[in-house]
C-alpha atoms as a PDB file:
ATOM      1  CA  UNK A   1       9.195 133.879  67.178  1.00  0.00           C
ATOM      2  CA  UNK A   2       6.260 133.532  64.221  1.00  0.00           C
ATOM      3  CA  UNK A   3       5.991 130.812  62.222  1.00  0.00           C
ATOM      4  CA  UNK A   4       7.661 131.909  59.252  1.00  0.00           C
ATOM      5  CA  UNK A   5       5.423 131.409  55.375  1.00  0.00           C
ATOM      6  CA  UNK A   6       2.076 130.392  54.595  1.00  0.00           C
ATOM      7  CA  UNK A   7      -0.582 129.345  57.510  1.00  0.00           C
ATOM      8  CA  UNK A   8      -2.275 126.068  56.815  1.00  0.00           C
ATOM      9  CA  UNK A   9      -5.916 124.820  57.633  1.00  0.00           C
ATOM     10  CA  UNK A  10      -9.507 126.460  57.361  1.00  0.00           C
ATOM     11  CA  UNK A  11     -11.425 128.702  58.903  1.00  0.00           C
ATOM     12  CA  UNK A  12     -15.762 128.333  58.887  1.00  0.00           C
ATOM     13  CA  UNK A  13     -18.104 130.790  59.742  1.00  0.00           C
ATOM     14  CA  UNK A  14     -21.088 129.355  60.937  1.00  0.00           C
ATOM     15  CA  UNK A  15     -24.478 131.515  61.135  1.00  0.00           C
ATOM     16  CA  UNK A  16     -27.395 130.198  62.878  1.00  0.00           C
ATOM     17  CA  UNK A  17     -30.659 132.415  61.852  1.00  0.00           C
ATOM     18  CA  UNK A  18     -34.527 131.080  62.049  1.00  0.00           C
ATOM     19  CA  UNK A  19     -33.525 127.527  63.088  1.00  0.00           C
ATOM     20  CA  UNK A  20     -31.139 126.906  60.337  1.00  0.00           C
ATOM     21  CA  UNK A  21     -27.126 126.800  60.751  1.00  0.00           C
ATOM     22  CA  UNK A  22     -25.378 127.720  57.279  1.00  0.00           C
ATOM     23  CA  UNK A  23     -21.647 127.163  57.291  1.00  0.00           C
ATOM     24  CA  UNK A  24     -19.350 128.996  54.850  1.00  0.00           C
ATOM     25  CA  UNK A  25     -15.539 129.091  54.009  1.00  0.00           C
ATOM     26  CA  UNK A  26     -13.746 132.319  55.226  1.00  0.00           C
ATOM     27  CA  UNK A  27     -10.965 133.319  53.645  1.00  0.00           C
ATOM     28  CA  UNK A  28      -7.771 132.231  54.601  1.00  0.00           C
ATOM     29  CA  UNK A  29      -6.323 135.223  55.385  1.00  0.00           C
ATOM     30  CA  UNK A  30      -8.466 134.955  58.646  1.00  0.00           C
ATOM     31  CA  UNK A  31      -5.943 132.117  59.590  1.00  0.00           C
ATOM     32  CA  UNK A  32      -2.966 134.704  59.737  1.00  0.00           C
ATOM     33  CA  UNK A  33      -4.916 137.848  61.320  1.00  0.00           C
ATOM     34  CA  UNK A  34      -7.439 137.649  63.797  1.00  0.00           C
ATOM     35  CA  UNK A  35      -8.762 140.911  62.774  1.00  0.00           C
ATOM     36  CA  UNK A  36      -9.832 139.816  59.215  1.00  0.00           C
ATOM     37  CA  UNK A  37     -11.135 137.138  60.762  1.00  0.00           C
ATOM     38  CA  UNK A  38     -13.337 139.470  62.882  1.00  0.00           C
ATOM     39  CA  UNK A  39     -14.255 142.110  59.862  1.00  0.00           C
ATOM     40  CA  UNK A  40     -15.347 138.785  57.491  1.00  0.00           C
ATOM     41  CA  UNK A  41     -17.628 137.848  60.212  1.00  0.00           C
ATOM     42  CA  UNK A  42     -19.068 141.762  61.376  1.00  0.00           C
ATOM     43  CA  UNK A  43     -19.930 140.927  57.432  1.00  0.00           C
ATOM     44  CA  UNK A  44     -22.522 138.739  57.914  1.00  0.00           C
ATOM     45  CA  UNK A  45     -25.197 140.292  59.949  1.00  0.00           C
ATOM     46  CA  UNK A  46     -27.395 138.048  61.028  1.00  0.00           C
ATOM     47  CA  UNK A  47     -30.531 138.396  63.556  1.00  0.00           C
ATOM     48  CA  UNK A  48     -28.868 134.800  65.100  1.00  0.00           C
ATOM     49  CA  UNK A  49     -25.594 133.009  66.039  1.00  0.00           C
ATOM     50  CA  UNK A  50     -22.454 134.005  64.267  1.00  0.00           C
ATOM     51  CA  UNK A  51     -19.363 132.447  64.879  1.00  0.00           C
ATOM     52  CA  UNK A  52     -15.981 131.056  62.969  1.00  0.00           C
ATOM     53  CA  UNK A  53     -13.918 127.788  63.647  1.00  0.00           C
ATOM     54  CA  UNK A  54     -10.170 128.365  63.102  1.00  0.00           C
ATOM     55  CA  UNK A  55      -8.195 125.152  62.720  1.00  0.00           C
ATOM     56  CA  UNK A  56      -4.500 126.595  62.167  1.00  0.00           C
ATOM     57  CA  UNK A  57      -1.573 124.160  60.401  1.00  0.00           C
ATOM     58  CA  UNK A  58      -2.775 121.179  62.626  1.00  0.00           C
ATOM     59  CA  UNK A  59      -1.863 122.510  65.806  1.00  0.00           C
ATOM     60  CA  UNK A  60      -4.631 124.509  67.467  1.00  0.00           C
ATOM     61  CA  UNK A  61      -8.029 126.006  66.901  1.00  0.00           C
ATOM     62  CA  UNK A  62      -9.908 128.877  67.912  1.00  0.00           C
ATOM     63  CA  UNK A  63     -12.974 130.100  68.003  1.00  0.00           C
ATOM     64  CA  UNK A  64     -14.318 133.677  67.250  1.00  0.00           C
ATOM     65  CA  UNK A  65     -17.534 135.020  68.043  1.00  0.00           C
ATOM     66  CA  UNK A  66     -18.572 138.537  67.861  1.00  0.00           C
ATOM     67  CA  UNK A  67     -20.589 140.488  70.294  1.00  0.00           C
ATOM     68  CA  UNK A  68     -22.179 143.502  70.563  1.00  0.00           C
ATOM     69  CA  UNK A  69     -19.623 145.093  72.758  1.00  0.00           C
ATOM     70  CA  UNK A  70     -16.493 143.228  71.197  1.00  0.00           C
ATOM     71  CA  UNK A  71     -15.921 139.889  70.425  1.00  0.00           C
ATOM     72  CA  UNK A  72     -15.719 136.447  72.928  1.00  0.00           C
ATOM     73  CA  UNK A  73     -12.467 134.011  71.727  1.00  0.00           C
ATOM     74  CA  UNK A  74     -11.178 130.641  72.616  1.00  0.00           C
ATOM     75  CA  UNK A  75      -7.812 129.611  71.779  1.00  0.00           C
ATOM     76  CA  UNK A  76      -7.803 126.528  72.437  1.00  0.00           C
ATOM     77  CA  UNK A  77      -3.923 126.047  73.552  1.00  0.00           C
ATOM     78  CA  UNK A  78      -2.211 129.008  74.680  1.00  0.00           C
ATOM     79  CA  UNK A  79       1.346 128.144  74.266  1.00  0.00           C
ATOM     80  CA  UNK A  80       0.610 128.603  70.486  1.00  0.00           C
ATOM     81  CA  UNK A  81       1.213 131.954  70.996  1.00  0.00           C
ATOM     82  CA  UNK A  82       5.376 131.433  71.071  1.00  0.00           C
ATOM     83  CA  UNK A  83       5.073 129.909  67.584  1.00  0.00           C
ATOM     84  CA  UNK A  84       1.504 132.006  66.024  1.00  0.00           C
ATOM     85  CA  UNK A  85       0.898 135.679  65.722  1.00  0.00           C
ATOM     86  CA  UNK A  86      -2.692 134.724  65.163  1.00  0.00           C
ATOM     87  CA  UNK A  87      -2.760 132.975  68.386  1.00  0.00           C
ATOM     88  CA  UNK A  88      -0.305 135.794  70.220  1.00  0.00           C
ATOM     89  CA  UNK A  89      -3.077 138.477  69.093  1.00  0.00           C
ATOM     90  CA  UNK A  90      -5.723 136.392  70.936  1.00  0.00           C
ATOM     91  CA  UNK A  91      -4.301 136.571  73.829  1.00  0.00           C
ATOM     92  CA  UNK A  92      -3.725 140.211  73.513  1.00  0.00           C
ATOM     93  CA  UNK A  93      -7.120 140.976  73.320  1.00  0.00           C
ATOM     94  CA  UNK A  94      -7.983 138.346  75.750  1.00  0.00           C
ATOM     95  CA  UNK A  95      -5.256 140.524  78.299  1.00  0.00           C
ATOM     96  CA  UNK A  96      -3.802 137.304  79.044  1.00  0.00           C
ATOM     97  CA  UNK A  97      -0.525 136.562  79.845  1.00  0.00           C
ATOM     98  CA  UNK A  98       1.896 134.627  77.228  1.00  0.00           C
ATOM     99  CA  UNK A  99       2.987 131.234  78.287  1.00  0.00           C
ATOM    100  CA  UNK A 100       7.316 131.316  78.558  1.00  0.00           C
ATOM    101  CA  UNK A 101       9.349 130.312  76.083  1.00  0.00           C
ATOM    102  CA  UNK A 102      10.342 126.931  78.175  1.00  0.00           C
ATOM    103  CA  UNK A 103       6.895 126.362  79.337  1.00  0.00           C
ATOM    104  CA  UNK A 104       5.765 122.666  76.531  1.00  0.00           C
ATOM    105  CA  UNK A 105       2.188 122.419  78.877  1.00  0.00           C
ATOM    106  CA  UNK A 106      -1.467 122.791  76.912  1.00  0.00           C
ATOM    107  CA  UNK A 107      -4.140 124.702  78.287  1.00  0.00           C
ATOM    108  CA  UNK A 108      -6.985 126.739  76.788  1.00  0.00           C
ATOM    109  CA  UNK A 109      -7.521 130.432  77.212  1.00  0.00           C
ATOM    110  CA  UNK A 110     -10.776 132.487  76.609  1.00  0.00           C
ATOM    111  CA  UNK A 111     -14.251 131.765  76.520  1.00  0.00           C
ATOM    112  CA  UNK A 112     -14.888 128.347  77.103  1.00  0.00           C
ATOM    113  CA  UNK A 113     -18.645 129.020  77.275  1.00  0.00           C
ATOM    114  CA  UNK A 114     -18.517 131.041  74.381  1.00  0.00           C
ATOM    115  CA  UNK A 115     -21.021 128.379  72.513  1.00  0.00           C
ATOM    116  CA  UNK A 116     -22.652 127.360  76.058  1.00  0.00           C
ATOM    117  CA  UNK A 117     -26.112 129.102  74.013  1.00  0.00           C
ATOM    118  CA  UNK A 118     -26.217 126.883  70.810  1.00  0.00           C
ATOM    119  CA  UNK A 119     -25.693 123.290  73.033  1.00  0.00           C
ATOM    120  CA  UNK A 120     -22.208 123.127  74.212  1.00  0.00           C
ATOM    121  CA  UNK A 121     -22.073 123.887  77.878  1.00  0.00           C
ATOM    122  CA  UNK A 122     -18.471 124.701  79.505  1.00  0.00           C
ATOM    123  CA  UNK A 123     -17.668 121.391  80.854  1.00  0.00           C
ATOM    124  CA  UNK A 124     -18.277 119.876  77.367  1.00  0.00           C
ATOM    125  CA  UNK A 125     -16.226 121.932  75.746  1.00  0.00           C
ATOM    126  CA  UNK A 126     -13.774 121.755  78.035  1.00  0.00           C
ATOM    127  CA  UNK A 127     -13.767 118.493  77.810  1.00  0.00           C
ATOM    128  CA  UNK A 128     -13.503 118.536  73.708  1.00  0.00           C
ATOM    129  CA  UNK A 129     -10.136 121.321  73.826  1.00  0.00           C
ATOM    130  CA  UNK A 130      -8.671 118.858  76.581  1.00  0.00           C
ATOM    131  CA  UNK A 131      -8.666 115.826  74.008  1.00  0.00           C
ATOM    132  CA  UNK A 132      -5.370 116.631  72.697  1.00  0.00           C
ATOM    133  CA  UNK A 133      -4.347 114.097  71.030  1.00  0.00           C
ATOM    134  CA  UNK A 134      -6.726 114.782  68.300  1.00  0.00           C
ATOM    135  CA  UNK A 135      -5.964 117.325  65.584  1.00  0.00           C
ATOM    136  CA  UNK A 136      -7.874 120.754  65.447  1.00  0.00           C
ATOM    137  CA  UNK A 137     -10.144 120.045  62.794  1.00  0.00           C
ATOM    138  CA  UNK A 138     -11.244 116.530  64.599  1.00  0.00           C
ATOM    139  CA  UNK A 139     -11.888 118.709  67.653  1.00  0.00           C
ATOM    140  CA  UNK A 140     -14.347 121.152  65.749  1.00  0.00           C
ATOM    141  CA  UNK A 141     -15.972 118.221  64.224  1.00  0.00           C
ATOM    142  CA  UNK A 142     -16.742 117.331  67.860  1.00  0.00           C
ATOM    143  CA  UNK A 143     -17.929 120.973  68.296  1.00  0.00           C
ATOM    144  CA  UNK A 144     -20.071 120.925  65.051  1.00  0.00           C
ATOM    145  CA  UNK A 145     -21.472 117.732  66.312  1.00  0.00           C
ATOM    146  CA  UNK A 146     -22.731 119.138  69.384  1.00  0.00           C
ATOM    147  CA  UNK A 147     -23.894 122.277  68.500  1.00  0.00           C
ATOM    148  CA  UNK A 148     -26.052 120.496  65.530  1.00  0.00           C
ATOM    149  CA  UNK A 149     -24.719 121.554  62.554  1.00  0.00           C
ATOM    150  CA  UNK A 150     -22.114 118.884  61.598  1.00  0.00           C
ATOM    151  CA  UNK A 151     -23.656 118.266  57.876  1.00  0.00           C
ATOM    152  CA  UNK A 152     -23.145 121.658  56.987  1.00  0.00           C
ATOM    153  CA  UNK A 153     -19.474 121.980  58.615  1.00  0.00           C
ATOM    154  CA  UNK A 154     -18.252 118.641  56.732  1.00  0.00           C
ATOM    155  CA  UNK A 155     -19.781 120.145  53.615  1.00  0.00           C
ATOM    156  CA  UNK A 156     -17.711 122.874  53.857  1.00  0.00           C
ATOM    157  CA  UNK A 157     -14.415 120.875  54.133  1.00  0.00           C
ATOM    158  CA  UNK A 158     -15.900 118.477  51.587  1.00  0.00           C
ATOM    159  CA  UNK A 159     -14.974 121.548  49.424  1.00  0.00           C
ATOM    160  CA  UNK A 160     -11.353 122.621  50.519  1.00  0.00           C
END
């Protein structure tokens, strides 16, 4: 069962090219469809790093990165998949499994070294999804933080 009207929250793309990370507001369409999420960010070539941060109604984020033979996602609690079609189409293309119906546990699925490149190794990470009693965007704050571009991040969101 989807969550019925409008998605809430933000989605980022973040690009990383000669040194410098830029952040930029994607549309928020890319909150409802994971594969406008992936077109918007095929958009921005780049030489370097280019990746979106997905922070959906409060309850979950994910992140998106594209790569040359597909694209490497982290959703970071599975279970959001009963409620989110976003979150239900990650999984698809992840070939996981969908939690059941009765199952109320949190757990990630994907890529959790998906930005092990930029500064945030697995365990970190890991570590970062696991705080769950934070909300999404506080999570990718911790993220941003890490990876070294947290000025340009909360000058995005400065704007929404």
């Amino acid at each position: 069962m989807a969550v019925k009207g409008q998605v809430t929250g933000f989605a980022v793309a973040v690009v990383r090219e000669d040194g410098r990370w830029r952040c930029d507001r994607l549309d928020d369409a890319a909150l409802a469809e994971l594969d406008t999420a992936i077109t918007e960010l095929r958009k921005l070539r780049s030489t370097g790093a280019v990746f979106a941060l997905l922070a959906v109604d409060d309850e979950f984020f994910i992140i998106v990165r594209p790569t040359p033979t597909g694209v490497s996602l982290l959703l970071s609690d599975a279970a959001a998949a009963l409620d989110y079609d976003i979150a239900a189409d990650v999984l698809d293309l992840l070939r996981a499994d969908a939690p059941d119906d009765d199952d109320d546990a949190v757990w990630p699925e994907g890529d959790l070294e998906i930005l092990a490149d930029l500064g945030l190794p697995k365990p970190e990470l890991e570590v970062i999804v696991n705080e769950i009693e934070l909300y999404p965007d506080e999570q990718l704050q911790m993220v941003a933080q890490r990876c070294g571009f947290a000025d340009q991040y909360t000058a995005v969101l400065d704007e929404l």
